[in-house]
N, C-alpha and C. Protein backbone atom coordinates (compact mmCIF):
# COMPACT_ATOMS: atom_id res chain seq x y z
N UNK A 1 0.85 -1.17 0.00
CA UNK A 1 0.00 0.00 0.00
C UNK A 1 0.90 1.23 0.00
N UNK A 2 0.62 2.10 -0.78
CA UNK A 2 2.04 3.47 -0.92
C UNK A 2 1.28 4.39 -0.05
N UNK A 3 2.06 5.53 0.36
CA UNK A 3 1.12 6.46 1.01
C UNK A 3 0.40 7.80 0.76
N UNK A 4 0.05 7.50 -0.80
CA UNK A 4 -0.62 8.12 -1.24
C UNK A 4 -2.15 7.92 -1.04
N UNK A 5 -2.31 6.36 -0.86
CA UNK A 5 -3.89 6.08 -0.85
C UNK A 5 -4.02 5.96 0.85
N UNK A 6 -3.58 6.87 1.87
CA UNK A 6 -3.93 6.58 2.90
C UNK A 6 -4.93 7.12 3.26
N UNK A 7 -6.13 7.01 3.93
CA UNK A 7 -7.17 7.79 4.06
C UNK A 7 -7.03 8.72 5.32
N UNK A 8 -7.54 9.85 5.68
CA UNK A 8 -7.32 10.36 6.91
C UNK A 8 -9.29 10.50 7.27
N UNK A 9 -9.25 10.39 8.75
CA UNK A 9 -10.69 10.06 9.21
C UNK A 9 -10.81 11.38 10.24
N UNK A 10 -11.81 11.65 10.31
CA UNK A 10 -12.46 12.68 11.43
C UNK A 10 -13.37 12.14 12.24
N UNK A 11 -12.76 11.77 13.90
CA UNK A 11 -13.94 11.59 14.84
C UNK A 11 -14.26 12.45 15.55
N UNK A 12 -15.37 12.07 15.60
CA UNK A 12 -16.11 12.91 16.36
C UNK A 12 -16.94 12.78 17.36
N UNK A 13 -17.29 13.22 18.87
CA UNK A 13 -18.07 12.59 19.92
C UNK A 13 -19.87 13.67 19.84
N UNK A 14 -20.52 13.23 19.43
CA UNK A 14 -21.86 13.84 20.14
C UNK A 14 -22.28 13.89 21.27
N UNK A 15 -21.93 12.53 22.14
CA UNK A 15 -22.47 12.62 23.07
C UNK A 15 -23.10 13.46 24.17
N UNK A 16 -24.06 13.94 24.21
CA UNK A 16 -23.98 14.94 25.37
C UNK A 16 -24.73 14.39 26.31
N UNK A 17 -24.78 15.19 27.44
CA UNK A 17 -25.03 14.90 29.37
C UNK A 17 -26.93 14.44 28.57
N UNK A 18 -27.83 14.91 27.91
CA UNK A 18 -28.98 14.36 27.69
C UNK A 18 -29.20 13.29 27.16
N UNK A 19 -27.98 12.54 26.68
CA UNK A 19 -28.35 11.42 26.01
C UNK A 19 -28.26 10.73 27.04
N UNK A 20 -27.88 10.72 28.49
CA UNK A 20 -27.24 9.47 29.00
C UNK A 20 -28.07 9.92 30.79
N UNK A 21 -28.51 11.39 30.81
CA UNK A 21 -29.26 11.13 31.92
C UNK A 21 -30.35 10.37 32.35
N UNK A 22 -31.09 9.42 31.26
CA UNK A 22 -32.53 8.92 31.80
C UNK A 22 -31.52 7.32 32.30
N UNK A 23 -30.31 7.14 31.79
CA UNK A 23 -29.78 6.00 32.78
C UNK A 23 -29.46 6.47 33.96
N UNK A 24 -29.13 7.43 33.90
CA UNK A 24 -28.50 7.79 35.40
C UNK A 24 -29.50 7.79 36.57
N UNK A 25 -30.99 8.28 35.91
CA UNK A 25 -32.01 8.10 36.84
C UNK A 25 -32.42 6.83 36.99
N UNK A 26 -32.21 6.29 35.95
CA UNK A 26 -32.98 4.79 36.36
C UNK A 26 -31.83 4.00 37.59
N UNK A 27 -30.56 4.31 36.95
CA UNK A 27 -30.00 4.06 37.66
C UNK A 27 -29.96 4.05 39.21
N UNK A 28 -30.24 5.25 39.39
CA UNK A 28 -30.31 6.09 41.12
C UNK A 28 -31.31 5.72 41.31
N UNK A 29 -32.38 5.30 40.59
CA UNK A 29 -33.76 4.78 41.42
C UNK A 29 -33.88 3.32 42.12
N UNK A 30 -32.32 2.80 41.10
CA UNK A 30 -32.39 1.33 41.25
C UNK A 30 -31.60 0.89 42.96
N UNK A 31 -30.88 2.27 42.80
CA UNK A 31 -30.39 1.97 44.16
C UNK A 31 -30.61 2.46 45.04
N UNK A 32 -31.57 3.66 45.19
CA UNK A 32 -32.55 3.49 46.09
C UNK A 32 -33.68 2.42 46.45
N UNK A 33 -34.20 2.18 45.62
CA UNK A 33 -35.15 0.79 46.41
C UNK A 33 -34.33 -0.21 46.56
N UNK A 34 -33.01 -0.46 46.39
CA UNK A 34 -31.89 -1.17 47.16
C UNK A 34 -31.91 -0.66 48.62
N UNK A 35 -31.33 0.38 48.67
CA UNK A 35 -31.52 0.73 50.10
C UNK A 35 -32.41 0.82 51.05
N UNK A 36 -33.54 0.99 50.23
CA UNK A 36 -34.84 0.97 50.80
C UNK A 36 -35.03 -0.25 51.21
N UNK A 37 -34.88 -1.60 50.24
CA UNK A 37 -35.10 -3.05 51.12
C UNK A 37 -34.51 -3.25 51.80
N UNK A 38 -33.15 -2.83 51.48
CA UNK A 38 -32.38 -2.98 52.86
C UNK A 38 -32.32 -2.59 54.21
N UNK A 39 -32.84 -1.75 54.05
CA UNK A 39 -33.63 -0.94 55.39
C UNK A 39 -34.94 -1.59 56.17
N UNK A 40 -36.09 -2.21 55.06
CA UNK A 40 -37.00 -3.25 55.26
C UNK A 40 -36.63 -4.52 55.70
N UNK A 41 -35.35 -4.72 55.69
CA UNK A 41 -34.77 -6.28 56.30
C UNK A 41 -34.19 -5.85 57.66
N UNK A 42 -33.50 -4.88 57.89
CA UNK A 42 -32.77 -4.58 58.97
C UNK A 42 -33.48 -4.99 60.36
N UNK A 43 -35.04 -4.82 60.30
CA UNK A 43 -35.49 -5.35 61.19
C UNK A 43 -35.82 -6.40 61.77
N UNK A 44 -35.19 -7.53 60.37
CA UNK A 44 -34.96 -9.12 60.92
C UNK A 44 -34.25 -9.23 61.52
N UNK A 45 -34.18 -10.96 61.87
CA UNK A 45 -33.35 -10.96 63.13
C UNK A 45 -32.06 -11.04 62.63
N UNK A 46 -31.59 -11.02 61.31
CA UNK A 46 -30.45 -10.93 60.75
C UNK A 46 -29.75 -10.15 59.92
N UNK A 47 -29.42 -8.74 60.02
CA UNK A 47 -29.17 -7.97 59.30
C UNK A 47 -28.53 -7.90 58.40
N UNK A 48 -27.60 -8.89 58.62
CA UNK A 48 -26.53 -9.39 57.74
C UNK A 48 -27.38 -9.39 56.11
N UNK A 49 -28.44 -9.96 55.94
CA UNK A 49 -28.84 -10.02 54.73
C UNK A 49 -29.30 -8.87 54.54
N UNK A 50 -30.06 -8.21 54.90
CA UNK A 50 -29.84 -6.64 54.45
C UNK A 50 -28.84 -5.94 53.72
N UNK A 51 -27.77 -5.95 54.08
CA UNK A 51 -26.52 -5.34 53.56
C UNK A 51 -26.22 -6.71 52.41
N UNK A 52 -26.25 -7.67 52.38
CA UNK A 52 -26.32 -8.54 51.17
C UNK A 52 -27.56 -8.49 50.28
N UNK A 53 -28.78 -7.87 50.58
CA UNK A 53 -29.21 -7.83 49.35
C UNK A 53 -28.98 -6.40 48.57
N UNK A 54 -28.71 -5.34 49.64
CA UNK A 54 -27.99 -3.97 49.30
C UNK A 54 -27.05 -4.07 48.01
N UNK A 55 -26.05 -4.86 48.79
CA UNK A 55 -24.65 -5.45 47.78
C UNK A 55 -24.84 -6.27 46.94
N UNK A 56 -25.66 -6.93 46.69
CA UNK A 56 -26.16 -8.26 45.40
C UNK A 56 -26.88 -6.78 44.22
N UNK A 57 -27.84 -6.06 44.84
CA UNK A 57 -28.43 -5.27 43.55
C UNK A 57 -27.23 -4.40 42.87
N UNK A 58 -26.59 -3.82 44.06
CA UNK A 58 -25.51 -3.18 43.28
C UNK A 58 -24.77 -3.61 42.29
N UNK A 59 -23.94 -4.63 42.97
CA UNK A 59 -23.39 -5.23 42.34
C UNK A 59 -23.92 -6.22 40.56
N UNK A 60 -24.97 -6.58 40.92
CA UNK A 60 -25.67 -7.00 39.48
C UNK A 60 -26.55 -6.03 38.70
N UNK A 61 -26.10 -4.81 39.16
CA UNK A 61 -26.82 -3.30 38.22
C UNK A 61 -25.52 -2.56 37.74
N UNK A 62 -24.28 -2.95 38.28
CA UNK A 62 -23.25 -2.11 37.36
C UNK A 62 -23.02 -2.69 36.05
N UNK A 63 -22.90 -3.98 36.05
CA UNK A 63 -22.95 -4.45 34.22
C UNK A 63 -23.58 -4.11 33.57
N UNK A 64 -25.11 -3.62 33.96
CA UNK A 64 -26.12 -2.82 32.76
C UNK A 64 -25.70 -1.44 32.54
N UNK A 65 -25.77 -0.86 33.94
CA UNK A 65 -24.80 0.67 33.46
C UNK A 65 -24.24 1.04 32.87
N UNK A 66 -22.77 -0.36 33.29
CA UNK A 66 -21.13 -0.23 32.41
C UNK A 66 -21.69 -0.52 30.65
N UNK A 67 -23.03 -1.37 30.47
CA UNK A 67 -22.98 -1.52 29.30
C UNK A 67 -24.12 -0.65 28.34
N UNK A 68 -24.95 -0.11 29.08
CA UNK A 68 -25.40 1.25 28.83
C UNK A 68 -24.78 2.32 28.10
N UNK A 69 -23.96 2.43 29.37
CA UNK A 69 -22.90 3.96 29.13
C UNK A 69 -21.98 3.95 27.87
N UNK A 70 -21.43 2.16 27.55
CA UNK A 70 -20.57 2.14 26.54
C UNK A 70 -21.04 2.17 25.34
N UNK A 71 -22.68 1.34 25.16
CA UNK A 71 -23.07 1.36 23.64
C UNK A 71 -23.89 2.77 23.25
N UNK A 72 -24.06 3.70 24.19
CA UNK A 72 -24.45 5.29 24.29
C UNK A 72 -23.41 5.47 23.51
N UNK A 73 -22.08 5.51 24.33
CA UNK A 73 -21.41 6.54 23.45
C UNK A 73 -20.80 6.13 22.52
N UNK A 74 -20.66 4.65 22.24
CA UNK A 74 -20.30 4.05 20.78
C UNK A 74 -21.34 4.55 19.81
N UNK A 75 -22.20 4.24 20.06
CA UNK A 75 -23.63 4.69 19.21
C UNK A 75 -23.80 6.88 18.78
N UNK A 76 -22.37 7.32 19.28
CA UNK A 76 -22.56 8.73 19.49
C UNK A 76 -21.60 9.04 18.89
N UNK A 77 -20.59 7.87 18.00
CA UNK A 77 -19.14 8.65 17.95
C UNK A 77 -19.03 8.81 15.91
N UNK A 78 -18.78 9.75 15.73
CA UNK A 78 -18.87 9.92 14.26
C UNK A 78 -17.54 9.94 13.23
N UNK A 79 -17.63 8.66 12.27
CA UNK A 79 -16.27 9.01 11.51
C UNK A 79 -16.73 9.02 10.23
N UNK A 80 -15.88 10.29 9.69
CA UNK A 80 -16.16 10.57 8.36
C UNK A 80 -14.80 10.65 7.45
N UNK A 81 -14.63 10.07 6.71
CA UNK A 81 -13.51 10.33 5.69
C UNK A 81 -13.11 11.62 5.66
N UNK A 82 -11.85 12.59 5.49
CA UNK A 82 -11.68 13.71 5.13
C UNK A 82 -11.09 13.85 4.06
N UNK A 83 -11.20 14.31 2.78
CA UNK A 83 -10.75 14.56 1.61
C UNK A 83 -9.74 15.72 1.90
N UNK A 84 -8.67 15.44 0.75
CA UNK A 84 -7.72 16.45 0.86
C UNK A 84 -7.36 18.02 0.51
N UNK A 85 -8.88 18.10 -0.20
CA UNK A 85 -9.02 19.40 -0.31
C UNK A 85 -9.57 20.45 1.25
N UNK A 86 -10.23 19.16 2.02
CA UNK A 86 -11.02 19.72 3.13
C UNK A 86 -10.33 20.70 4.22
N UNK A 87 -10.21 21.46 4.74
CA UNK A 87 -9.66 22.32 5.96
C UNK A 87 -10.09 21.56 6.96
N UNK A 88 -8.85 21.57 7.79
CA UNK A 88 -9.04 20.54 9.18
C UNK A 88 -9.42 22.26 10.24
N UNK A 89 -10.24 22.67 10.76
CA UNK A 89 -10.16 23.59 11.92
C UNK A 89 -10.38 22.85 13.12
N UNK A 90 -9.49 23.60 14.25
CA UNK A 90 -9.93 22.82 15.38
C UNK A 90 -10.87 23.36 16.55
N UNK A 91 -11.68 22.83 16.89
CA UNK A 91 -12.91 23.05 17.27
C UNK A 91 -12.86 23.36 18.63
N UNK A 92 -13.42 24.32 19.09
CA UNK A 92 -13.19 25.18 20.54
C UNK A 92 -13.42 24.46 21.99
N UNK A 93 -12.12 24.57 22.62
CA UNK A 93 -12.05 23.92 23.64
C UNK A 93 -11.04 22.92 23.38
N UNK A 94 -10.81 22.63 22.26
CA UNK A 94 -9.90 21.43 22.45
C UNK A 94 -8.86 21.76 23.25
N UNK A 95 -8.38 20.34 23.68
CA UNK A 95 -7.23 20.37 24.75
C UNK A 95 -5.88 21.05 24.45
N UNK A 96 -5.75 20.12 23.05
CA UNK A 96 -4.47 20.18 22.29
C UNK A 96 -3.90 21.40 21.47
N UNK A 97 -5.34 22.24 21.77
CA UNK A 97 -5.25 23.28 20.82
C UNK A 97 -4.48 24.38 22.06
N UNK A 98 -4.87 24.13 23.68
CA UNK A 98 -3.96 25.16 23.93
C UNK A 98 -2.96 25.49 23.98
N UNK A 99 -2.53 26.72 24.62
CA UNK A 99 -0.57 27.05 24.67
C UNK A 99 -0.41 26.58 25.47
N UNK A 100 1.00 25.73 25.52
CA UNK A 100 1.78 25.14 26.75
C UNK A 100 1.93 26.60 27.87
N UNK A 101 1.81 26.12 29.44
CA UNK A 101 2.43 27.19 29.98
C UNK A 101 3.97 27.05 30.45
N UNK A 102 4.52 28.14 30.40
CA UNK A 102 5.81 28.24 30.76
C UNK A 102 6.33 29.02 32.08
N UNK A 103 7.36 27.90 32.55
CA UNK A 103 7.67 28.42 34.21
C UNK A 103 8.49 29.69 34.01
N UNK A 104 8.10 30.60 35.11
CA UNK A 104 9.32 31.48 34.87
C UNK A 104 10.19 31.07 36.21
N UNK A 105 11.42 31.55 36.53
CA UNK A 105 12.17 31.52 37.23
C UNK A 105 12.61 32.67 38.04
């Protein structure tokens, strides 16, 4: 392959804080009525399961989250070919775009 036919790609993230808050609520609701049963057990004679069913929901609600959150923002990320006539500008805020600072002495 020579490197004339190399393609150059533009990604890009959409994602924003609205695409991903109705997990976050479902989320927080899920662990409130966690806590909430857990609070409803405390008054057995064994509390111990309380705090184990606390820790069982948690624990078997972060894999939906973790896999929530990832196919959100896979599902958000944009690549487009850039042709070589195209102007690359870089888009405000970027990191890379600022000035290094320099120490004085």
């Amino acid at each position: 392959m020579s490197g004339n036919n190399i393609q150059k790609y533009r990604f890009v993230c959409t994602l924003t804080f609205g695409d991903i808050y109705g997990q976050i609520i479902v989320w927080l609701i899920t662990i409130t009525l966690s806590l909430a049963s857990a609070l409803a057990l405390m008054g057995a004679k064994r509390p111990v399961y309380a705090l184990a069913t606390a820790g069982l929901v948690v624990l078997l609600s972060l894999p939906f989250l973790l896999f929530a959150f990832v196919t959100t923002l896979l599902n958000h990320i944009e690549v487009t070919p850039v042709g070589p006539e195209t102007k690359m500008e870089p888009m405000p805020g970027n990191v890379s775009q600022q000035q290094p600072v320099q120490a004085t002495s």
